[in-house]
Protein backbone atom coordinates (compact mmCIF):
# COMPACT_ATOMS: atom_id res chain seq x y z
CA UNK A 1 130.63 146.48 75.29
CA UNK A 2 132.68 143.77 73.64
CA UNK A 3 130.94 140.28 72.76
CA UNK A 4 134.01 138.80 75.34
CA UNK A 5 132.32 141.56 78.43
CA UNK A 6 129.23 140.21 77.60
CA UNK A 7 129.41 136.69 77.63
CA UNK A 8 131.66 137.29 81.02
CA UNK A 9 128.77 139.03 82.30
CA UNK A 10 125.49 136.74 81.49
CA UNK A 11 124.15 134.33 83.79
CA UNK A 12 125.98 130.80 83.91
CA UNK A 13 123.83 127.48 81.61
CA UNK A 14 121.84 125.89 84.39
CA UNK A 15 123.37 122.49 85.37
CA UNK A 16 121.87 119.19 84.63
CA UNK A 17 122.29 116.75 87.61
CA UNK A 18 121.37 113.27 87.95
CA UNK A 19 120.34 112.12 91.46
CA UNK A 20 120.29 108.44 92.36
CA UNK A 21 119.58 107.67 95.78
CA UNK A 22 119.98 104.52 97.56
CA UNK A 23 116.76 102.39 97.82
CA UNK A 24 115.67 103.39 101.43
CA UNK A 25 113.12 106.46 102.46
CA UNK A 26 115.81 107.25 104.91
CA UNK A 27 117.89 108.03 101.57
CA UNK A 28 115.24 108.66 99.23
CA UNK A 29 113.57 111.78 101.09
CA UNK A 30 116.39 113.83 102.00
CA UNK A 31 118.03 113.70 98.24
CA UNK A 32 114.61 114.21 96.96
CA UNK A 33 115.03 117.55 99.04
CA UNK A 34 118.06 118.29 97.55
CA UNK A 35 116.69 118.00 94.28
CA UNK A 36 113.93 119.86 95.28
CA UNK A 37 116.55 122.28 95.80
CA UNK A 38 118.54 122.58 93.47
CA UNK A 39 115.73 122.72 90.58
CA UNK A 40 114.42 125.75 93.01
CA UNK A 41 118.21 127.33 92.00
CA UNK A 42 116.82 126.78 88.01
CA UNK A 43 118.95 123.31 87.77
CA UNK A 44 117.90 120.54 85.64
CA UNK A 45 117.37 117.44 88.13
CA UNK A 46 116.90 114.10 86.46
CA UNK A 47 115.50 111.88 89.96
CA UNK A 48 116.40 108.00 89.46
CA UNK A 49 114.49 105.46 91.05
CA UNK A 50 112.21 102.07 90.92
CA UNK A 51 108.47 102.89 89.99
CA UNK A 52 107.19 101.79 93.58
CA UNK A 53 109.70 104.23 94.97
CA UNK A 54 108.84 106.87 93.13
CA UNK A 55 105.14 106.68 93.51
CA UNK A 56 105.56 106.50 97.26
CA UNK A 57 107.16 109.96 96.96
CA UNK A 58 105.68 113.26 98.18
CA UNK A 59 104.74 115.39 96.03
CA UNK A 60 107.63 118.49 94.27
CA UNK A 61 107.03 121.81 95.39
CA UNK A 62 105.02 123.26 92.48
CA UNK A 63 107.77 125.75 91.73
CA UNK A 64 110.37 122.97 91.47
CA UNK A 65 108.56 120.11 90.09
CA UNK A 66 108.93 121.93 86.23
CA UNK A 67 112.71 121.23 86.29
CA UNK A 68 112.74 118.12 87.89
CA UNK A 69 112.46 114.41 85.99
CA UNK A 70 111.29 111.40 87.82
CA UNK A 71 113.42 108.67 85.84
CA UNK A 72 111.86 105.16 86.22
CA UNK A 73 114.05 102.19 86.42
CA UNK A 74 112.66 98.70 86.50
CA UNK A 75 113.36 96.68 89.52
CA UNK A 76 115.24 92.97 88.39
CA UNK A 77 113.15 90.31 89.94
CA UNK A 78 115.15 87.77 92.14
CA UNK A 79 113.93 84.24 93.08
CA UNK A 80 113.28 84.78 97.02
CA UNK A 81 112.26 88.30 96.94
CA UNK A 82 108.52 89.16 97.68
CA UNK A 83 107.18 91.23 94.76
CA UNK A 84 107.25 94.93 94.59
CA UNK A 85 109.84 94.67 97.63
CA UNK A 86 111.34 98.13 96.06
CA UNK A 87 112.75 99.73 99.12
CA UNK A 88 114.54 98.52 101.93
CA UNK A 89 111.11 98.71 103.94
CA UNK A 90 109.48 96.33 101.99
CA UNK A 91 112.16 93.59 103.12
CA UNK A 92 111.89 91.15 105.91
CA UNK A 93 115.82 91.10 107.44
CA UNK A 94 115.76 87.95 106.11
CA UNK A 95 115.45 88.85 102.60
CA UNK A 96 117.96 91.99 102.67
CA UNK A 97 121.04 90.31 100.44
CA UNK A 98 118.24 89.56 98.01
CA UNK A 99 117.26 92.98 97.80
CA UNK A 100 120.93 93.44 97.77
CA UNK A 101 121.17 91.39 94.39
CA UNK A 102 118.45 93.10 93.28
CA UNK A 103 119.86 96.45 93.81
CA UNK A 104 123.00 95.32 91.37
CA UNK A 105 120.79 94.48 89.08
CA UNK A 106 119.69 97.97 88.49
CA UNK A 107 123.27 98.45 86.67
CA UNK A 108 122.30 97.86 83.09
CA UNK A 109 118.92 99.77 83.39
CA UNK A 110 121.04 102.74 84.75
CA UNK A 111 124.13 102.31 82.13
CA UNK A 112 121.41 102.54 79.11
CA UNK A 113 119.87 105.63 80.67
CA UNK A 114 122.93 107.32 80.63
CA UNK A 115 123.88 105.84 77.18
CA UNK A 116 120.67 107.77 76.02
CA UNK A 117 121.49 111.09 77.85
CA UNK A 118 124.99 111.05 77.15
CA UNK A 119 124.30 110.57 73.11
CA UNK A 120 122.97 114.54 72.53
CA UNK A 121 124.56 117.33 74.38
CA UNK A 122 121.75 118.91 75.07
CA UNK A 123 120.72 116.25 77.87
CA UNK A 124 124.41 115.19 78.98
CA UNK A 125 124.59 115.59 82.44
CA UNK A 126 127.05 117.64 84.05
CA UNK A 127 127.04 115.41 87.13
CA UNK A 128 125.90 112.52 88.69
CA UNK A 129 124.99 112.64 92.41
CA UNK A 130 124.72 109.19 94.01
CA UNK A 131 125.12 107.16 97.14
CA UNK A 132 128.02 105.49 98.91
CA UNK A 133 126.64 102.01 97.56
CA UNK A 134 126.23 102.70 93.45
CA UNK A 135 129.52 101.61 92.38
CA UNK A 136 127.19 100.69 89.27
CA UNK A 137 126.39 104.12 88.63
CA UNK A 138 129.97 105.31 89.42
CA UNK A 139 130.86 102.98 86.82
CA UNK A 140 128.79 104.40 84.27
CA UNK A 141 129.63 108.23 85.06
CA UNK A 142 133.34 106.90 84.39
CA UNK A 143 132.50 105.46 81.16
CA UNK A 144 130.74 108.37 80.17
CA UNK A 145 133.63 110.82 81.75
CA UNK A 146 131.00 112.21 83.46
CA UNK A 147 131.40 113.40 87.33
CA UNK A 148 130.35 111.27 90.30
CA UNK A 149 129.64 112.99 93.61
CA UNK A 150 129.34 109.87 96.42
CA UNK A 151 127.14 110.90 98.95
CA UNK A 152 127.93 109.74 102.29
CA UNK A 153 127.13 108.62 105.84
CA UNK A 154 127.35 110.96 108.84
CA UNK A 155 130.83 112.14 109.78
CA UNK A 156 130.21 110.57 113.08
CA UNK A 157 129.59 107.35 111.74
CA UNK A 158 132.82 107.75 108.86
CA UNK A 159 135.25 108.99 112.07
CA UNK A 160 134.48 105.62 114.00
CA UNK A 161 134.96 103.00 111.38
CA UNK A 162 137.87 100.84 111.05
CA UNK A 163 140.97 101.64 109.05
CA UNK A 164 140.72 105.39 110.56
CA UNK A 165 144.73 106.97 109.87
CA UNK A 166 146.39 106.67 113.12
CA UNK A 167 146.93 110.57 112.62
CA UNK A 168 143.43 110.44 113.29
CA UNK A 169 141.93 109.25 116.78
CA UNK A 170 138.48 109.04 117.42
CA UNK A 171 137.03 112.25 119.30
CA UNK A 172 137.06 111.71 123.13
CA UNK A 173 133.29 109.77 123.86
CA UNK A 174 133.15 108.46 120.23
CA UNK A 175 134.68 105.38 120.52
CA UNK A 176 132.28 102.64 119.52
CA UNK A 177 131.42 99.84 122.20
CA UNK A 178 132.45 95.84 121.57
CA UNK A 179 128.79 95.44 120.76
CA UNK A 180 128.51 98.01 118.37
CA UNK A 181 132.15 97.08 116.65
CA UNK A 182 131.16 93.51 116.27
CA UNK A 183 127.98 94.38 114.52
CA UNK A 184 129.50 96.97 112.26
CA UNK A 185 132.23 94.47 111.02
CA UNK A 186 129.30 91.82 110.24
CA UNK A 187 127.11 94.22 108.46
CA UNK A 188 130.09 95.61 106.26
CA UNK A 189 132.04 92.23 105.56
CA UNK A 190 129.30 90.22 104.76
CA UNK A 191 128.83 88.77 101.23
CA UNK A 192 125.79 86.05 101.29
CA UNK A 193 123.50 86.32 98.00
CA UNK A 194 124.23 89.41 96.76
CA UNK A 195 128.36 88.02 96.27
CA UNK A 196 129.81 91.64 97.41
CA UNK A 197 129.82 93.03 100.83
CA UNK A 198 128.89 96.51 101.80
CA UNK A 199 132.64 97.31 102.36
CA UNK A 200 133.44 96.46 98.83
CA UNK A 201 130.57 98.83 97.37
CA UNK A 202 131.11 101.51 99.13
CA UNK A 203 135.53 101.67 98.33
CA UNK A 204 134.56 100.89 95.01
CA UNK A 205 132.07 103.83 94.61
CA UNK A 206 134.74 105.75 96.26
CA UNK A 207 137.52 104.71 93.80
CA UNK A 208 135.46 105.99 90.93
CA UNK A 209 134.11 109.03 92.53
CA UNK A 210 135.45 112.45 91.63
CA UNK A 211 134.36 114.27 95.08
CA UNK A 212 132.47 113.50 97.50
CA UNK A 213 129.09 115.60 99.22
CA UNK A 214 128.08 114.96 102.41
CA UNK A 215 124.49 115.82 104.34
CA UNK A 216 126.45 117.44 107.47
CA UNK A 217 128.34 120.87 108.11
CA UNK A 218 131.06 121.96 110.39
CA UNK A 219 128.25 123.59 112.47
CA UNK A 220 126.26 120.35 113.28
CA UNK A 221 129.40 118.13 113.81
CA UNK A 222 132.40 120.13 114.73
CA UNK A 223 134.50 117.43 116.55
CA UNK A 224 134.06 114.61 113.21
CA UNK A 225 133.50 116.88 110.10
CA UNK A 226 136.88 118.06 109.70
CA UNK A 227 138.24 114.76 109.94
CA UNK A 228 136.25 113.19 106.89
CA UNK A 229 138.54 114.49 104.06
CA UNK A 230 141.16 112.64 105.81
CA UNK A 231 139.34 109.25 105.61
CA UNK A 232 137.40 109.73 102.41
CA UNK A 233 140.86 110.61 100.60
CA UNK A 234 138.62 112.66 98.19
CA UNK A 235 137.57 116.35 98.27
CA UNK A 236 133.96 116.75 100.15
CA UNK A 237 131.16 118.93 99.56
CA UNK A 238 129.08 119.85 102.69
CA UNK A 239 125.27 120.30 101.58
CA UNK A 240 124.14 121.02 105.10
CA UNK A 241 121.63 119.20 106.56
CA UNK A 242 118.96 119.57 104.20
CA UNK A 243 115.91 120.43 106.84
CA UNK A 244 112.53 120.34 106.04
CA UNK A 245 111.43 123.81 105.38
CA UNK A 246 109.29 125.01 108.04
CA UNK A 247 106.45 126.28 105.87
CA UNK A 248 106.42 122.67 104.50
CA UNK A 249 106.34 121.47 109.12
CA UNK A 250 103.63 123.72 108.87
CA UNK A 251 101.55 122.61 106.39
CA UNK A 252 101.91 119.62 107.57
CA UNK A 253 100.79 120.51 110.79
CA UNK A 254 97.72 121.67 108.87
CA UNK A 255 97.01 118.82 106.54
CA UNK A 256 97.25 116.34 109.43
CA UNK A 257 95.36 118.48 112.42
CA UNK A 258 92.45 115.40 112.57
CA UNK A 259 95.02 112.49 112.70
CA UNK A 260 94.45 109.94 115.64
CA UNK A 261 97.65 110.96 117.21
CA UNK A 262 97.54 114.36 116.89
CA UNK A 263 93.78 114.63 118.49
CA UNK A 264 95.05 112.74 121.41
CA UNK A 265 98.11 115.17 121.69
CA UNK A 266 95.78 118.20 121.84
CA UNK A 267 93.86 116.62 125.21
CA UNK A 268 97.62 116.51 126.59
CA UNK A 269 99.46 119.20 128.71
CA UNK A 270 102.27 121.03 127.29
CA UNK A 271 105.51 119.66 127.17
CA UNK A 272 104.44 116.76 128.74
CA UNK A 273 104.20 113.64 126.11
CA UNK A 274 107.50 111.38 124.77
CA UNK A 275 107.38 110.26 121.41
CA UNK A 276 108.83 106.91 121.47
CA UNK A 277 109.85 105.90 117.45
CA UNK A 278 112.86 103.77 116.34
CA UNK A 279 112.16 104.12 112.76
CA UNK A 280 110.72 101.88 110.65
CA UNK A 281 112.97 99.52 109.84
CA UNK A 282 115.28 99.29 112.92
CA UNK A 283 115.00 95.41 113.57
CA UNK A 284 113.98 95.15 117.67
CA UNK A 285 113.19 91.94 118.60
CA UNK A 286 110.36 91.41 120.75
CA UNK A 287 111.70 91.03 124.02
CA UNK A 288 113.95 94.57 123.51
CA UNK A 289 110.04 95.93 122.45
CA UNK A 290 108.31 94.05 125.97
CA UNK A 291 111.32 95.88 128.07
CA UNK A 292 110.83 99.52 126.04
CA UNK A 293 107.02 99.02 127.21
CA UNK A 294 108.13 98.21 130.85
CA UNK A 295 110.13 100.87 131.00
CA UNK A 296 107.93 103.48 129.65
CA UNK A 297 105.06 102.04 132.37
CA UNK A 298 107.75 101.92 135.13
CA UNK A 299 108.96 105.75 134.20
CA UNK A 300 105.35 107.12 134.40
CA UNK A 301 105.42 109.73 132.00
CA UNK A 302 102.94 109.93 128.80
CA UNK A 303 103.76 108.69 125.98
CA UNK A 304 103.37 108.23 121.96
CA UNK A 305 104.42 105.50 120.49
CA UNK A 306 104.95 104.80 116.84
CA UNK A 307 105.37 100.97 117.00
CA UNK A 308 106.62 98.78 114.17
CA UNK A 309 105.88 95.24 114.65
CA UNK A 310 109.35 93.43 116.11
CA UNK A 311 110.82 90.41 114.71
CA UNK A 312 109.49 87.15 115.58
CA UNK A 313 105.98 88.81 116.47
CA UNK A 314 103.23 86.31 114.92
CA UNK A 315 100.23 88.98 115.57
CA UNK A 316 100.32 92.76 115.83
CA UNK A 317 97.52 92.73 119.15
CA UNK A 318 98.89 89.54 120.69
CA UNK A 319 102.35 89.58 120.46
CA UNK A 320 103.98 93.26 120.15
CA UNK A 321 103.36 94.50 124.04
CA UNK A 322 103.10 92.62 127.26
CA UNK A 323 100.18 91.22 128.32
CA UNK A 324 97.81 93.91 129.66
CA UNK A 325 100.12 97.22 129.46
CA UNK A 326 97.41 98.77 127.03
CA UNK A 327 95.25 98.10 129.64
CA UNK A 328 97.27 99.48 132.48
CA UNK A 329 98.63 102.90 130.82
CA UNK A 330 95.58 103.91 129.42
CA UNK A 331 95.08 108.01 129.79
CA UNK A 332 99.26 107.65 130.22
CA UNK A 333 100.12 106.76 126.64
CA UNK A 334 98.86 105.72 122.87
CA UNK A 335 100.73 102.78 120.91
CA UNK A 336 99.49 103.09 117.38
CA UNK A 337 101.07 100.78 114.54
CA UNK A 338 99.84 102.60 111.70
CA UNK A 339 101.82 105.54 109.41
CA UNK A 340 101.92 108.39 111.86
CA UNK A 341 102.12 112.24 110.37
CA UNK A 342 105.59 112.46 112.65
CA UNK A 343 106.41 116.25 111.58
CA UNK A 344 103.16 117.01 113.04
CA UNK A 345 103.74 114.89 115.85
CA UNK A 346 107.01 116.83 116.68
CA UNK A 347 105.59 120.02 116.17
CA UNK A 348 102.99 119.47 118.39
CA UNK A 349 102.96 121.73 121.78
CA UNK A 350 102.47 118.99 123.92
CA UNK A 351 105.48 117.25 122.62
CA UNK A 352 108.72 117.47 125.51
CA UNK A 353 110.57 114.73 124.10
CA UNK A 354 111.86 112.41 121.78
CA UNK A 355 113.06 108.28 121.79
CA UNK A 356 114.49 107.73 119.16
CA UNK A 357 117.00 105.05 117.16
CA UNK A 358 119.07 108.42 116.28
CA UNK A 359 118.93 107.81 111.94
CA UNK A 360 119.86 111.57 110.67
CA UNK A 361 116.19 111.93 109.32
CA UNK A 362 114.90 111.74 112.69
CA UNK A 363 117.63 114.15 114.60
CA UNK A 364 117.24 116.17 112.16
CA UNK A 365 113.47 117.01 112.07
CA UNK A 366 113.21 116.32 116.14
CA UNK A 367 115.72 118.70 116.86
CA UNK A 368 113.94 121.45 114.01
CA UNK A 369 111.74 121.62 117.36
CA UNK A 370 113.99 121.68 119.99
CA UNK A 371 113.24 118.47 121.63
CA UNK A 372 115.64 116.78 124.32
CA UNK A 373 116.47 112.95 123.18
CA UNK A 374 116.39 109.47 125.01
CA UNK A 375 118.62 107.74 122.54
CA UNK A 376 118.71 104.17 121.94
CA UNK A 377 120.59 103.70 118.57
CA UNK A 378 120.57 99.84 117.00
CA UNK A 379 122.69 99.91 114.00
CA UNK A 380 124.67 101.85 110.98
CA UNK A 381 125.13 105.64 111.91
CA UNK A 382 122.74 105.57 114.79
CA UNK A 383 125.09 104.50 117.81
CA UNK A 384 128.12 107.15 116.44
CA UNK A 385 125.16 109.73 115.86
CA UNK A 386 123.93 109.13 119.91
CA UNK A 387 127.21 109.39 121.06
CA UNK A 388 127.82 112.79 119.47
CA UNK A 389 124.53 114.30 120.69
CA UNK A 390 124.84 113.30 124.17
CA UNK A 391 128.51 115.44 124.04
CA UNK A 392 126.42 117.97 123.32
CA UNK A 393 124.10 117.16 126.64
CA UNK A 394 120.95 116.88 123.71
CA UNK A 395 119.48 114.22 125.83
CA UNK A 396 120.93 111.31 127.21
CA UNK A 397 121.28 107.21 125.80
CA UNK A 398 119.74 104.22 127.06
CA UNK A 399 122.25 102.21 129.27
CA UNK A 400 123.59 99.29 127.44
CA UNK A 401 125.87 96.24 128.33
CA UNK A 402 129.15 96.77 126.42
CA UNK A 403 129.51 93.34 125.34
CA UNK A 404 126.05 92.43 123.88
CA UNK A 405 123.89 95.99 123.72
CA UNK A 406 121.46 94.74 126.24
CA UNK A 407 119.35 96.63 127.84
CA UNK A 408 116.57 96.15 130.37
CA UNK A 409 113.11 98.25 131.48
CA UNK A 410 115.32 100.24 134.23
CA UNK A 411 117.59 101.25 131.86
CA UNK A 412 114.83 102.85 129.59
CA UNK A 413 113.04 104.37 132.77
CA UNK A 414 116.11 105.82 134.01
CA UNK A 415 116.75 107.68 130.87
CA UNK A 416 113.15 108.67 130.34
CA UNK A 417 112.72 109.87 133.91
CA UNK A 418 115.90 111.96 133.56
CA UNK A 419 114.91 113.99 130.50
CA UNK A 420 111.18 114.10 130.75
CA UNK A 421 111.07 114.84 134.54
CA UNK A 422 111.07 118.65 135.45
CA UNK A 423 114.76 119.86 137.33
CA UNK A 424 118.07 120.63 136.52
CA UNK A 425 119.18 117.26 134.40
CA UNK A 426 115.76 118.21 131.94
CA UNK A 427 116.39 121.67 131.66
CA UNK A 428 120.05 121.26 130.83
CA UNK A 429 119.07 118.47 128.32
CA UNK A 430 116.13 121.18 127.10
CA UNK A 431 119.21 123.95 126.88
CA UNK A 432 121.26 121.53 124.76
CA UNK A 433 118.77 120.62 122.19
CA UNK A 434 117.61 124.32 121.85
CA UNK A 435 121.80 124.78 120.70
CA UNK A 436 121.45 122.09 118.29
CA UNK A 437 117.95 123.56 117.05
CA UNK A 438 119.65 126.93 116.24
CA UNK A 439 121.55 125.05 113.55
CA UNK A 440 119.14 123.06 112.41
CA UNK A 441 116.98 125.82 111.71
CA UNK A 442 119.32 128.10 110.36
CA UNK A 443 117.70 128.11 106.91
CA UNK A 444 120.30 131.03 105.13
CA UNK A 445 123.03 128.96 106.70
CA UNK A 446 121.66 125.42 104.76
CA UNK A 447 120.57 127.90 101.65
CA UNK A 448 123.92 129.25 101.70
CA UNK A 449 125.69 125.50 101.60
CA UNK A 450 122.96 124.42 98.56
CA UNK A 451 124.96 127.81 96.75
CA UNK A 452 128.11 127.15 97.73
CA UNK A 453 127.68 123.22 96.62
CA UNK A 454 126.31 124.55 93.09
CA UNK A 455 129.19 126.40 92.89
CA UNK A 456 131.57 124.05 93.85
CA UNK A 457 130.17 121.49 90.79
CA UNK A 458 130.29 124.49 88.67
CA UNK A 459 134.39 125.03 89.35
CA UNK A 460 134.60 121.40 88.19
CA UNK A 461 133.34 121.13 85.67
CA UNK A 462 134.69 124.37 84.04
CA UNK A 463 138.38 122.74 85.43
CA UNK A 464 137.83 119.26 83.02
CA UNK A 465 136.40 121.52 80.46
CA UNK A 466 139.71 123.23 80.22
């Protein structure tokens, strides 16, 4: 054999990525699952964060964690900002532009990482991997004519936005409501500390990108996925939707078997308890959190709920619930404020369904189970993400006032009562989310998107080699 048939015939160099997620868990965990994954595939994964971020992480899988670098950046202080504020969690609404500033701040940390990396071949990345707000890093990959992947929002969300092409209407049931439109224009125009709005990060990113990868497939949004291309005006790079394994559900299920919540599930019947979480940063005020406790009292069911203390609460006992409703659903429901083990929660038997804010994490890992959703998005991709589930009859959304968003304690009993309440509207709701957990739990189908990604990287890069 020839020294040309050989080298044709050996196994390609692994690749060495660089991952930098945005500063949020709702970011941070899934892309530290797709590193996970990739260093699984023998790829060299150098993971860049803040060294609160990266401490809060869980653990590598042992087989991955030998090809995978935690790269520490440290977080600028800013005048305003509490200390060790790292993550978007750790940041009182009020203080989010100064986390914003913050963020930007990370730019020259970042630039003389790669400086170092880039100076020996043997550590130049072949790619950078990072979010639809790191025009910083973007920057950087273009200096060092290295390849930027963006990584962006749902397709849902990306197909409702302003500016869509004409060519391209919004799926029928998409459309967003006034509220919703007025709020998404604020959030994405706004400039205030940090001196450049969310808009302007994210086209900027874009401009410097060379493709883009998105945590979606055809198969989990059919009616906005093929339309992204379009608006993104770059190529994009399904990764699938990056489940948790189900050996890792399980073992949590394990690990977490004497948790508060979990021991009351087990003294519940089957099927019969809602889990009622909105994430843990949505920002409810506390009269939307008094009329989600009416209406879970006023729809009768039992109930979990994960509660995050609202804004403009003074005291977690005193001011978070109306007065007496512990009192008066007691053996009905449990309101706990503390970190809940929520994969073990969901896999839970006695689990039958799911409020929820609708953030990707949570679909995502509710749906792994098959659970039927009462939907009550707030803001970002959560209102497009509701709307797209409920075309699939997955569960059903709060009602809301199409000017403001408001809603009241019928609303939320209505839509509780409809999809927790044995008959025909349940079992079609039941039906629709066991569709949507086919996908979700298709793990050759999200293996064979990781491959397929790899790949697509790999064509790249040989293509600017050349």
């Amino acid at each position: 054999m020839n020294a040309d048939a050989l080298s044709s015939s050996s196994p390609p160099q692994p690749l060495r990525i660089v991952v930098v997620p945005f500063l949020a868990f709702g970011h941070l965990l899934p892309y530290l699952e797709l590193t996970e994954r990739l260093a699984l595939r023998g790829h060299r994964v150098s993971y860049v964060s803040t060294p609160r971020n990266l401490a809060r992480l869980p653990p590598v899988r042992p087989a991955a964690a030998p090809r995978v670098d935690f790269v520490e950046l440290p977080f600028p202080r800013v005048d305003g900002l509490p200390d060790g504020a790292e993550s978007t969690h750790d940041v009182p609404d009020e203080d989010r532009e100064l986390h914003w500033k913050a963020f930007d701040g990370l730019a020259a940390p970042f630039a003389e990482f790669m400086a170092a990396a880039c100076a020996d071949e043997a550590t130049r990345p072949h790619w950078i991997v990072g979010d639809s707000f790191h025009h910083w890093a973007a920057a950087a990959a273009l200096e060092h004519k290295v390849p930027f992947a963006v990584l962006l929002p749902t397709a849902a969300l990306l197909a409702s936005l302003p500016g869509r092409p004409p060519s391209e209407p919004a799926a029928p049931g998409l459309e967003q409501p006034r509220y919703e439109r007025e709020g998404t224009a604020q959030v994405i125009t706004n400039h205030s500390a940090s001196a450049m709005s969310t808009i302007e990060r994210c086209i900027l990113t874009q401009e410097r990108c060379t493709v883009a990868a998105i945590r979606s497939c055809v198969e989990w949004e059919p009616e906005t996925f093929p339309l992204v291309p379009t608006v993104i005006g770059k190529p994009v790079l399904p990764l699938g939707l990056l489940p948790p394994s189900p050996e890792g559900a399980r073992r949590a299920a394990s690990e977490n078997r004497e948790h508060a919540t979990v021991r009351w599930l087990d003294a519940q019947p089957p099927k019969s308890v809602l889990y009622v979480a909105l994430g843990s940063e949505v920002p409810l005020s506390a009269k939307q959190v008094h009329e989600i406790a009416a209406g879970l009292e006023l729809a009768g069911t039992n109930f979990l709920w994960a509660l995050r203390k609202p804004r403009g609460a003074s005291d977690l006992d005193a001011d978070m619930l109306p007065p007496g409703f512990q009192d008066r659903t007691h053996g009905q429901g449990l309101v706990t404020t503390g970190w809940v083990p929520q994969m073990s929660i969901l896999a839970h038997g006695a689990l039958g369904g799911f409020l929820t804010h609708c953030g990707r994490n949570s679909l995502i890992e509710s749906l792994l189970f098959g659970h039927p959703l009462v939907m009550l998005p707030i803001f970002g991709d959560q209102g497009p993400n509701a709307r797209q589930m409920e075309r699939k009859k997955v569960g059903l959304q709060v009602a809301r006032n199409e000017n403001d968003g408001a809603f009241d304690r019928h609303d939320v009993s209505s839509a509780v009562q409809a999809v927790m309440l044995e008959g025909e509207t349940r079992t079609a709701f039941v039906a629709g989310a066991a569709k949507m957990q086919e996908v979700v739990a298709n793990t050759d189908l999200h293996d064979g998107y990781i491959d397929k990604f790899v790949q697509q990287l790999r064509s790249y890069t040989a293509a600017s080699a050349n």
